[in-house]
Protein backbone atom coordinates (compact mmCIF):
# COMPACT_ATOMS: atom_id res chain seq x y z
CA UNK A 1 -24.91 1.48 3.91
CA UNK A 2 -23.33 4.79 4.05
CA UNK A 3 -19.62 5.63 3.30
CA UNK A 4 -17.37 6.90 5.44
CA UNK A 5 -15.06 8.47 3.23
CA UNK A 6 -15.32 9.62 -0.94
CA UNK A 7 -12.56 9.52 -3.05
CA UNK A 8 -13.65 11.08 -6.80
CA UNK A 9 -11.58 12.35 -9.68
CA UNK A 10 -11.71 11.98 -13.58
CA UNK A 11 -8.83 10.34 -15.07
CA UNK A 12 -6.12 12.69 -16.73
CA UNK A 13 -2.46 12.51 -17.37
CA UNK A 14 -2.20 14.15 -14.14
CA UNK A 15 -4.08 12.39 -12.01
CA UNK A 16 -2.81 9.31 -13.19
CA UNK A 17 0.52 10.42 -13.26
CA UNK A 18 0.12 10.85 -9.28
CA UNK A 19 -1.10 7.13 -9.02
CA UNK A 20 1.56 5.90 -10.93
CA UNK A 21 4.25 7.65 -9.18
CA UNK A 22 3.06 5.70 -5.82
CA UNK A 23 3.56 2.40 -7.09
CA UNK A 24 6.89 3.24 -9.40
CA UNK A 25 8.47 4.96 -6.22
CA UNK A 26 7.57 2.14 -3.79
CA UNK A 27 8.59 -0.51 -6.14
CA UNK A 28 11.84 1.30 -6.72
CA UNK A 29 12.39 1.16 -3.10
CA UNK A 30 12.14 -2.38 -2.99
CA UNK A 31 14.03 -3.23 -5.75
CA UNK A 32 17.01 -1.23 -4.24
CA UNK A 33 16.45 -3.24 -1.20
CA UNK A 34 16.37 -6.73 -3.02
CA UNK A 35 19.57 -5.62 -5.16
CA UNK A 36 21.60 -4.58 -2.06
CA UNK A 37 20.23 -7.69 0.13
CA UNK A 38 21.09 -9.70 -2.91
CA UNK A 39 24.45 -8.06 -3.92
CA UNK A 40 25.85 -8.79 -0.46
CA UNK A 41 24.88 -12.20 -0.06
CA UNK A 42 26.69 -13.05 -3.44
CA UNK A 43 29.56 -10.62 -2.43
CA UNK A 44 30.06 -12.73 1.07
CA UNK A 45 29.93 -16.16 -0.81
CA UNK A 46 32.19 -15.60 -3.24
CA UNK A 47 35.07 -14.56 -0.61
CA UNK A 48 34.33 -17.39 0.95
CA UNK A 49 34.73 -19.40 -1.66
CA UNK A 50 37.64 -17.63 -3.64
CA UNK A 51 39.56 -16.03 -0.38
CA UNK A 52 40.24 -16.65 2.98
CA UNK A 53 38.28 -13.68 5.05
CA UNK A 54 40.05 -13.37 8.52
CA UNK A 55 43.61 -15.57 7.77
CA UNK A 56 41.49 -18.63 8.45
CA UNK A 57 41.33 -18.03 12.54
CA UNK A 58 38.38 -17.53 14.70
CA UNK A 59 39.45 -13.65 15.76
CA UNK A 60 40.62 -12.62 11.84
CA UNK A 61 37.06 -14.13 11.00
CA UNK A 62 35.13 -11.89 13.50
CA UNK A 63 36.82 -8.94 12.36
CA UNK A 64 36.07 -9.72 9.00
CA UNK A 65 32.61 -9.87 9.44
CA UNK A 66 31.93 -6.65 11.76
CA UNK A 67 33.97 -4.91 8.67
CA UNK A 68 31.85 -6.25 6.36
CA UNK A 69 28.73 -5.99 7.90
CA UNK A 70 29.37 -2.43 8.76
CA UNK A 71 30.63 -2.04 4.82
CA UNK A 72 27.28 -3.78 3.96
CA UNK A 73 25.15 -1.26 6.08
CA UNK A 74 27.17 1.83 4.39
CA UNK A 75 26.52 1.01 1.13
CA UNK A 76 22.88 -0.04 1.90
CA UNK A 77 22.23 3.33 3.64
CA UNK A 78 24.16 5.21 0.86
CA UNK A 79 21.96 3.32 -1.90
CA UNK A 80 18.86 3.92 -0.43
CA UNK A 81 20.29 8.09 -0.27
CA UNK A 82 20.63 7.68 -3.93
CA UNK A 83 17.40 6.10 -4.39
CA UNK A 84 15.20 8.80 -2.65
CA UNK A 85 16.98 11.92 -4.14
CA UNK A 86 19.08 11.57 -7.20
CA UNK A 87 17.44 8.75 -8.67
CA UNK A 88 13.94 9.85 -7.33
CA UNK A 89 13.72 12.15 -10.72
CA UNK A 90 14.50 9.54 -12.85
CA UNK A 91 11.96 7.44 -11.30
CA UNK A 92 9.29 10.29 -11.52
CA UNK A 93 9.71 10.77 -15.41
CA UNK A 94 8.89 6.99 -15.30
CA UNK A 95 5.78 7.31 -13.56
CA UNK A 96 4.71 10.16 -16.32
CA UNK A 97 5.11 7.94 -19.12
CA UNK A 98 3.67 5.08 -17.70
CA UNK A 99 0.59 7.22 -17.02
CA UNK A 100 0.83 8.86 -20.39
CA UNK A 101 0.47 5.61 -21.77
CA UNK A 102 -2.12 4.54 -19.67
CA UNK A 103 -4.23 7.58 -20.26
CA UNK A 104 -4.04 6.65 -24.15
CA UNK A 105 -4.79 3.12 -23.63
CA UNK A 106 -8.30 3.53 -21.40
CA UNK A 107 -9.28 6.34 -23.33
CA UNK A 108 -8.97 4.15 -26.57
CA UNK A 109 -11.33 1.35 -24.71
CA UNK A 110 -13.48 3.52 -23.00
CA UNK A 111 -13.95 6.46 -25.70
CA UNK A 112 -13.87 9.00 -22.41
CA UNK A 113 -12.27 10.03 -19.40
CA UNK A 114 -13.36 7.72 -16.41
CA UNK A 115 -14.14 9.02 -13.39
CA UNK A 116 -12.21 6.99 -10.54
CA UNK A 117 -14.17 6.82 -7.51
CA UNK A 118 -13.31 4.88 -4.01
CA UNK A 119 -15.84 4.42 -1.10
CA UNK A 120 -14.44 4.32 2.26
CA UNK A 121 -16.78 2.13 4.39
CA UNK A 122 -16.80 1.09 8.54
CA UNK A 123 -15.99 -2.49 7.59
CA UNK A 124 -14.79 -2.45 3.61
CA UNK A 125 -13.96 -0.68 0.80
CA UNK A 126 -14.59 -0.31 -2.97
CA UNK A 127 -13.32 1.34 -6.00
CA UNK A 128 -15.74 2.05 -8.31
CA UNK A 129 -15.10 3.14 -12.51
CA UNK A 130 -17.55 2.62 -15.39
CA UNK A 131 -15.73 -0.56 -16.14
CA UNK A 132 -16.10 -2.35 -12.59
CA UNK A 133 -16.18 -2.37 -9.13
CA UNK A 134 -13.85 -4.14 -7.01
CA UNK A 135 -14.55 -4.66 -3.04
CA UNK A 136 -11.81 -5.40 -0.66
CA UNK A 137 -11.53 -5.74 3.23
CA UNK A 138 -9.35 -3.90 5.16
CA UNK A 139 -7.27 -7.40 6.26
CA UNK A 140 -6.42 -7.00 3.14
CA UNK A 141 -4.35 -4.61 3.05
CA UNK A 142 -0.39 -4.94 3.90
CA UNK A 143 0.88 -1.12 3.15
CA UNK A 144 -0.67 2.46 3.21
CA UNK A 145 1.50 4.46 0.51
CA UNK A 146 1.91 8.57 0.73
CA UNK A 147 3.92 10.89 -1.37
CA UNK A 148 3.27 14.91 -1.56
CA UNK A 149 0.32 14.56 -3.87
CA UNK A 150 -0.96 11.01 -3.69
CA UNK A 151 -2.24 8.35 -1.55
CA UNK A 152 -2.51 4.80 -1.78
CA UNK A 153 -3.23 0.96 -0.46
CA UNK A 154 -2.00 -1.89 -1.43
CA UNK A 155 -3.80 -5.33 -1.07
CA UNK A 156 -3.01 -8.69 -1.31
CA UNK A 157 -6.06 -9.94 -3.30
CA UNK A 158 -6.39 -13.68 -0.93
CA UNK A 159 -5.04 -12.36 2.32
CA UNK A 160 -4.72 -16.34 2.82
CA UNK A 161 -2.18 -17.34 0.34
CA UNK A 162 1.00 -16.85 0.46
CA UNK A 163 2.39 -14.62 -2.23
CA UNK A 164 -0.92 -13.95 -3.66
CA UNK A 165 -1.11 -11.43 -5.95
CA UNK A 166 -1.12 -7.61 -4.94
CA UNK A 167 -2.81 -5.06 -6.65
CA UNK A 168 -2.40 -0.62 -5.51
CA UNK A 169 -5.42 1.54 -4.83
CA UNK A 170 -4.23 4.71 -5.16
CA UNK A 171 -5.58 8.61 -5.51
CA UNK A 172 -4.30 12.04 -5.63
CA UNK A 173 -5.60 13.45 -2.30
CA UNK A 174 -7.77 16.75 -3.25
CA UNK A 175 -9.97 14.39 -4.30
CA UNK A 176 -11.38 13.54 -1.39
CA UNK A 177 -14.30 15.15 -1.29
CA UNK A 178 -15.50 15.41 3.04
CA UNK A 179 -13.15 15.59 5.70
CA UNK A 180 -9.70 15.70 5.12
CA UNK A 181 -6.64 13.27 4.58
CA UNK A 182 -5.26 13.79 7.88
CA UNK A 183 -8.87 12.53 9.28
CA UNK A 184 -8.87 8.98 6.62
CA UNK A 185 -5.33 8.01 7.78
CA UNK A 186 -6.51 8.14 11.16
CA UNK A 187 -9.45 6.22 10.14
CA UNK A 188 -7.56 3.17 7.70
CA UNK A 189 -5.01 2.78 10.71
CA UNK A 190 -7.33 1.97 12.76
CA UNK A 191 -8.72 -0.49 10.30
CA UNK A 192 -6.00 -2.09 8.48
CA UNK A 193 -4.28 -4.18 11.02
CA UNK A 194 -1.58 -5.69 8.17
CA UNK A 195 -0.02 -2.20 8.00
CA UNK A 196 0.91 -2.06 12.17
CA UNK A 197 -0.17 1.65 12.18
CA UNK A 198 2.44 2.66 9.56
CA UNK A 199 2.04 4.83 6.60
CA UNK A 200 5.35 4.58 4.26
CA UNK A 201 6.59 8.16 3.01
CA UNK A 202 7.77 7.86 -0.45
């Protein structure tokens, strides 16, 4: 069967360093998400139980919480702001030493570069290295990634259980060797029905 799609590059710093920043961006964005969801949750509990939001009457109580919904929604908005611009450097000299040390770490079990290489198929797909290949389905997958330089998918590994673990399929995109990457997000919307024809910009 013929792919659709090749994806080819040899692993460097760089390269990896363009993988890595997809999945440290995108889990930084959900972490700021969880923190503020949590934060306010807490926040809204704890007046409950130490205050007495509104005076204790029905009107003082629906004030209260169109104040502090629309507080909640500032700071949320404001956070995520922060998140994608002042803390987005922070986050990128992360994703340089994580692939730093990752470059050191396959090159020390591998004794060379590896060459990372994903097939784009009409019903599948499958990344390939000298150390394995791993097939997945396009059910599978629940988000299509994208910053400046890189692209990515991430897949639940059982699309049947329920918080099954997730694993990111990512590349830089000038190594996609036919076509271009305009043309293969066309073609992985059409296939990945988990992402609802979205493509989160990190």
């Amino acid at each position: 069967m013929a792919y659709k799609y090749r994806v080819t590059y040899k692993e460097t710093i760089k390269t990896l360093e363009t993988v890595c920043e997809l999945f440290d961006i995108d889990n930084s964005d959900i972490t700021i998400k969880f923190v503020i969801g949590a934060a306010g949750i807490v926040v809204l509990v704890m007046m409950f139980i130490y205050g007495e939001p509104g005076g204790g009457t029905m009107p003082g109580l629906a004030l209260f919480f169109l104040k502090y919904l629309a507080a909640w929604a500032a700071l949320g908005i404001t956070a995520l702001i922060i998140n994608r611009t002042a803390w987005r450097k922070a986050v990128q000299a992360t994703a340089a030493g994580d692939a730093e040390e990752m470059y050191k770490l396959r090159k020390t079990k591998e004794g060379t570069n590896i060459t990372g290489q994903i097939d784009f198929y009409e019903e599948h797909f499958e990344s390939v290295t000298k150390i394995k290949t791993r097939a997945f389905e396009y059910v599978q997958v629940v988000k299509l990634l994208e910053t400046e330089r890189g692209f990515g998918l991430v897949v639940k590994k059982d699309k049947d259980v329920r918080g099954s673990v997730r694993v990111m399929i990512g590349f830089p995109k000038e190594a996609l060797l036919e076509g271009d990457i305009e043309e293969l997000k066309k073609f992985l919307l059409e296939r990945c029905p988990g992402v609802k024809s979205k493509i989160k910009k990190l």
